[in-house]
N, C-alpha and C. Protein backbone atom coordinates (compact mmCIF):
# COMPACT_ATOMS: atom_id res chain seq x y z
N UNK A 1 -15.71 83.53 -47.69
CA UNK A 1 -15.17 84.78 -47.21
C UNK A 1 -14.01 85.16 -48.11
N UNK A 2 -13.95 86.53 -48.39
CA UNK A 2 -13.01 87.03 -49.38
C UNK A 2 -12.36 87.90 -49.06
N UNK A 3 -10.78 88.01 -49.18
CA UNK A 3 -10.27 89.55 -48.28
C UNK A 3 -9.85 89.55 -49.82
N UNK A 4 -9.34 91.37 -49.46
CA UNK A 4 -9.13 92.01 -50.05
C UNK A 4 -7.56 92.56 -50.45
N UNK A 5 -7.45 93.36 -51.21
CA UNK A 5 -6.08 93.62 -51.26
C UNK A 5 -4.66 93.96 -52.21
N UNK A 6 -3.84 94.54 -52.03
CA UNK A 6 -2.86 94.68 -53.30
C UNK A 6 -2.03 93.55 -53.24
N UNK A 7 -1.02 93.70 -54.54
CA UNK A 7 -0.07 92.24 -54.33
C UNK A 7 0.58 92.34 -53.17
N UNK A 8 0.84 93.60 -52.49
CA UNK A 8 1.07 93.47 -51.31
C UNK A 8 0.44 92.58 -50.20
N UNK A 9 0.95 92.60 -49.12
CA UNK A 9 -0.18 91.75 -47.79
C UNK A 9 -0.92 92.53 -47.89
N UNK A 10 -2.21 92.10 -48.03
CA UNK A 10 -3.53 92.06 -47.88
C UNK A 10 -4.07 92.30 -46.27
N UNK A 11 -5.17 93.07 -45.59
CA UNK A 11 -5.39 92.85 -44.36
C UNK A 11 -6.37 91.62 -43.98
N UNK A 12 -6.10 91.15 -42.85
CA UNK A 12 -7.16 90.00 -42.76
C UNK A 12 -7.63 90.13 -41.05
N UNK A 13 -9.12 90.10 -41.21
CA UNK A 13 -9.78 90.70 -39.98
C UNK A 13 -10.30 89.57 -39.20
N UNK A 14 -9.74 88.84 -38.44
CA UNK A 14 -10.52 87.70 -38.06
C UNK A 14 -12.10 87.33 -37.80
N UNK A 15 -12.43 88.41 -37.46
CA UNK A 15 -13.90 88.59 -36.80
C UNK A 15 -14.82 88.24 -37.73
N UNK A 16 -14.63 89.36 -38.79
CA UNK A 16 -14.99 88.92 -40.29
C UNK A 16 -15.24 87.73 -41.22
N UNK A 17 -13.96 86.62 -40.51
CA UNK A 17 -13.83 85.46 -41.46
C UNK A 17 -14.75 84.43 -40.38
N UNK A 18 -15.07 84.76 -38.93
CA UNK A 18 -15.23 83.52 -38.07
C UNK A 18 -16.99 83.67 -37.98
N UNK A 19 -17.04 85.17 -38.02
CA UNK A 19 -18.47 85.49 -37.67
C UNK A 19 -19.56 84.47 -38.73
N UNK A 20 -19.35 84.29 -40.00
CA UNK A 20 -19.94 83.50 -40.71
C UNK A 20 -20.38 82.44 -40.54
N UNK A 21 -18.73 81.54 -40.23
CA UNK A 21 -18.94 80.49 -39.65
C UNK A 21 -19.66 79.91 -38.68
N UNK A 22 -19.66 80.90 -37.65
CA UNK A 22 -20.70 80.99 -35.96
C UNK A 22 -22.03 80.38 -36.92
N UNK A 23 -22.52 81.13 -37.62
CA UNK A 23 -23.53 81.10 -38.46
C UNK A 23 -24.32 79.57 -39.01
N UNK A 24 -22.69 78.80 -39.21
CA UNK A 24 -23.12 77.72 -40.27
C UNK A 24 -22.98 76.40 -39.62
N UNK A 25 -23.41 76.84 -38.05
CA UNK A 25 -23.66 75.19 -37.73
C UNK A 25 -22.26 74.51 -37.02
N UNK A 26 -21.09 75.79 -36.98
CA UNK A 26 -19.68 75.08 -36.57
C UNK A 26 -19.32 74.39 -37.19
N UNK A 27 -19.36 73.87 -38.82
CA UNK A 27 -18.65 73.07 -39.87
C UNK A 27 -17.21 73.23 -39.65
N UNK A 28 -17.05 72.75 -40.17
CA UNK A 28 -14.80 72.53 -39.84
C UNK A 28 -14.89 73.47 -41.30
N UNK A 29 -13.93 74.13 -40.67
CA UNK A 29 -13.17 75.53 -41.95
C UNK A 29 -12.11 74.75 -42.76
N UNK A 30 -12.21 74.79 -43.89
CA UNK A 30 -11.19 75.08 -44.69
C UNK A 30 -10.70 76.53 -45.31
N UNK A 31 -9.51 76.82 -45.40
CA UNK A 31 -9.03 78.12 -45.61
C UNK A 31 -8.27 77.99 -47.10
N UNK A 32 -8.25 79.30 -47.97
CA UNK A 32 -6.72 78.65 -49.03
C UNK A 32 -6.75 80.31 -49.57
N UNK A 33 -5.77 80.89 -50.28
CA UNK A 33 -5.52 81.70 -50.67
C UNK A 33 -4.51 81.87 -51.90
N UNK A 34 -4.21 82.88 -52.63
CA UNK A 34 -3.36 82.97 -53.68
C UNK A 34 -2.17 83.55 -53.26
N UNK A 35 -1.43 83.02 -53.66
CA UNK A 35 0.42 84.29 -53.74
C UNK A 35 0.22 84.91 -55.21
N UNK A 36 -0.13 86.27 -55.37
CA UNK A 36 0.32 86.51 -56.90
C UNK A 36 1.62 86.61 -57.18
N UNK A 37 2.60 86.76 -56.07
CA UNK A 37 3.33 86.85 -57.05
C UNK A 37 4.16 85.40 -57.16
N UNK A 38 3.27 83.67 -56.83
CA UNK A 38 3.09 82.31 -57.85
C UNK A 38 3.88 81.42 -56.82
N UNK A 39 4.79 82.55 -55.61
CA UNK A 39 5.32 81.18 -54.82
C UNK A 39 4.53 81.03 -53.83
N UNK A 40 4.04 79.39 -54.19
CA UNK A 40 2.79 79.00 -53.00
C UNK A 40 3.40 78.92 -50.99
N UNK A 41 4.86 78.99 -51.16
CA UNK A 41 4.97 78.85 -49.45
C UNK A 41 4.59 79.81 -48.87
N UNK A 42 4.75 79.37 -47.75
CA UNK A 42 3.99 80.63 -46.63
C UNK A 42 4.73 81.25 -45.90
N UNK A 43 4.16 82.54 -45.68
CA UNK A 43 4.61 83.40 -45.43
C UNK A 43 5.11 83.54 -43.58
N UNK A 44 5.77 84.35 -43.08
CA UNK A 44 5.34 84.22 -41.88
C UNK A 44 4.15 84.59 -41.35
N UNK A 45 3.39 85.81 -41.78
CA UNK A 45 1.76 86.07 -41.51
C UNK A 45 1.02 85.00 -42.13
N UNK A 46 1.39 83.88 -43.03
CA UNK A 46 0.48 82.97 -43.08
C UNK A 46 0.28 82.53 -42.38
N UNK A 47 1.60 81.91 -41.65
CA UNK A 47 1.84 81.17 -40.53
C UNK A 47 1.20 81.50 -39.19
N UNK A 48 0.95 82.85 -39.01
CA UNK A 48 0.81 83.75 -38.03
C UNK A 48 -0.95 83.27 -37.71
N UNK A 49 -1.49 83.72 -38.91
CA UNK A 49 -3.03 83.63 -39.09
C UNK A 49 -3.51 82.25 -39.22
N UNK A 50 -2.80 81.53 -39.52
CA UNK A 50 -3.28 80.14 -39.28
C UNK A 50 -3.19 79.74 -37.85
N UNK A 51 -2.33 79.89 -37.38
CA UNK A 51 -2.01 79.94 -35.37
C UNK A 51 -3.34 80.55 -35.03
N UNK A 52 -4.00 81.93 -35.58
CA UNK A 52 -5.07 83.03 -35.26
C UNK A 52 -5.96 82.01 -35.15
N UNK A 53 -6.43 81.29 -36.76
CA UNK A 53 -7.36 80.78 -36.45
C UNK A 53 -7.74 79.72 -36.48
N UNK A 54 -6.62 78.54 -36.04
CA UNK A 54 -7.25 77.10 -35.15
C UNK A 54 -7.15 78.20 -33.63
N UNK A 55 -6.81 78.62 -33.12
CA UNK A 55 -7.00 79.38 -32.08
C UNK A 55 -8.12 79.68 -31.91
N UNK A 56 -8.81 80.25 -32.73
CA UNK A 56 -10.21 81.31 -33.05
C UNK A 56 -11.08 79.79 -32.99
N UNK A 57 -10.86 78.96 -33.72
CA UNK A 57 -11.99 77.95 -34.11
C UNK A 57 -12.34 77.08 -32.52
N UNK A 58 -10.82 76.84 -32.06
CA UNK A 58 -10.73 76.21 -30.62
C UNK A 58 -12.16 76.96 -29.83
N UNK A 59 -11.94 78.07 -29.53
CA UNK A 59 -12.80 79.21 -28.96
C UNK A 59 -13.97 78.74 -29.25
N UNK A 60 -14.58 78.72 -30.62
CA UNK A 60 -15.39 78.76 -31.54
C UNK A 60 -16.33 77.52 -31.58
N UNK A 61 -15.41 76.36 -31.53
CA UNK A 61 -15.96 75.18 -31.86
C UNK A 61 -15.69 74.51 -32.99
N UNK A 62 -15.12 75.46 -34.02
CA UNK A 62 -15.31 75.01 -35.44
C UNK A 62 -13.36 74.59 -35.78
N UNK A 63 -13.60 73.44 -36.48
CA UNK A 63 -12.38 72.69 -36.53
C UNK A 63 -11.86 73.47 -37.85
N UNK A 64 -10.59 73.58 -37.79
CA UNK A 64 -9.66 74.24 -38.84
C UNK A 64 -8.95 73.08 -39.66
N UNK A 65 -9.56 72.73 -40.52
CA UNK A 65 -8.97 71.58 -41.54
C UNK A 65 -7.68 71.76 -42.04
N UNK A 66 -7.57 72.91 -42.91
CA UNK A 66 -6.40 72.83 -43.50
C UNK A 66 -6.13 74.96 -44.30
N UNK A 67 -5.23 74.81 -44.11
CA UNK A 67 -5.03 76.44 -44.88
C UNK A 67 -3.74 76.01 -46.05
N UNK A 68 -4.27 76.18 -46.92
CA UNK A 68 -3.73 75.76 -48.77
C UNK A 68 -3.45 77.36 -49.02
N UNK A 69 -2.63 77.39 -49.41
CA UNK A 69 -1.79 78.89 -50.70
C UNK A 69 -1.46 78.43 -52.11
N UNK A 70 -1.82 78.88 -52.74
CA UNK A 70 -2.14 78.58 -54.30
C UNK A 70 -1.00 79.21 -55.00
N UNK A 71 0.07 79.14 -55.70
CA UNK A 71 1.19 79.71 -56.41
C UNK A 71 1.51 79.37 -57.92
N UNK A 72 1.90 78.81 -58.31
CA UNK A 72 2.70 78.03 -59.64
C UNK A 72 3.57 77.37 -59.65
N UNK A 73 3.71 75.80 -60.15
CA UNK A 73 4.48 75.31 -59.65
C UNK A 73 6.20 75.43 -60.87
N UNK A 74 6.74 75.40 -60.78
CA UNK A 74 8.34 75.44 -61.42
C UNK A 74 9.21 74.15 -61.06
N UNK A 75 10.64 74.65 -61.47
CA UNK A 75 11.49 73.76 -62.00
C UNK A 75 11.52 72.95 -60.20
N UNK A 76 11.38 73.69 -59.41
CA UNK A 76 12.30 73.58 -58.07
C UNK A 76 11.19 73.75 -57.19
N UNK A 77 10.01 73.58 -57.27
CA UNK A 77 8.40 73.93 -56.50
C UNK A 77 7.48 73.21 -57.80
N UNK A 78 7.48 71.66 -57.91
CA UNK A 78 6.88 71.11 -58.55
C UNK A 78 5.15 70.93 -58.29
N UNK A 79 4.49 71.38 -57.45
CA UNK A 79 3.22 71.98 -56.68
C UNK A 79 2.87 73.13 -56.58
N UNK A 80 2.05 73.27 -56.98
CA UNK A 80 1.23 74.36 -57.86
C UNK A 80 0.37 75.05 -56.14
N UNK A 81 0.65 73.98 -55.30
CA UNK A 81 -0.10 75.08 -53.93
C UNK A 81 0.77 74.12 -52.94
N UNK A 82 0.78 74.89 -51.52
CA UNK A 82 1.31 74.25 -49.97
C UNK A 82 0.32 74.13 -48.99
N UNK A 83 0.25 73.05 -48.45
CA UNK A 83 -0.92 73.04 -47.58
C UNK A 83 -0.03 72.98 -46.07
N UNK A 84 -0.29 74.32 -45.51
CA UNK A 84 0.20 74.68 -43.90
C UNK A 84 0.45 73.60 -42.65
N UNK A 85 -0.90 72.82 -43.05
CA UNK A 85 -0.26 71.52 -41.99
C UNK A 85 0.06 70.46 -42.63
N UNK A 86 0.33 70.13 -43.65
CA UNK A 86 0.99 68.91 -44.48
C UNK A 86 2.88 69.75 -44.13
N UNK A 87 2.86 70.92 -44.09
CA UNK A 87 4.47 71.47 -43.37
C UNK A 87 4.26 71.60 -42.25
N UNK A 88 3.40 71.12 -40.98
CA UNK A 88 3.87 70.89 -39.98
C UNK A 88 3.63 71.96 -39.33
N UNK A 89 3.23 73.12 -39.86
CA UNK A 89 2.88 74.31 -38.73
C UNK A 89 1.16 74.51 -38.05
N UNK A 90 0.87 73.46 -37.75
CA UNK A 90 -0.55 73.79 -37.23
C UNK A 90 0.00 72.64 -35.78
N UNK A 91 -0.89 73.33 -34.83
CA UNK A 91 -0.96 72.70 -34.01
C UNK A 91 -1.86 72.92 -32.93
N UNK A 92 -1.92 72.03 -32.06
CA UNK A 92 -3.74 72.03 -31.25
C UNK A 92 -3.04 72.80 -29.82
């Protein structure tokens, strides 16, 4: 599943991203996305939509593995991506 979008926030339609899944048997989701503009932390709507959808998957059936943001890593962000529940914001 692919959203769309300017470097701005992007919209993200849940229905869209879960309906697939319904599809594939209830496999556990993995999620990940880009920051263009390279800092991989998350945002508060990352944060937001990851809450959306182990929420959505709960409903669903389908287990929410992990949601990764892809950035560049630097002097002071030596990781090139952040994975949402390796920081502690996912929860059942």
């Amino acid at each position: 599943m692919r959203a769309g979008g300017p470097l701005t926030p992007c919209s993200f339609i849940l229905v869209r991203c879960s309906h697939p899944l319904s599809r594939e048997r209830r496999r556990p989701s993995f999620w990940q996305h880009n920051h263009p503009s390279g800092d991989p932390n998350p945002s508060e709507a990352d944060i937001r939509i990851t809450r959306d959808l182990i929420r959505a998957g709960q409903l669903l059936k389908i287990e929410v593995l992990d949601h990764v943001i892809l950035g560049q890593a630097t002097d002071s962000q030596p990781s090139d991506f952040r994975s949402v529940k390796e920081m502690g914001y996912f929860y059942r």
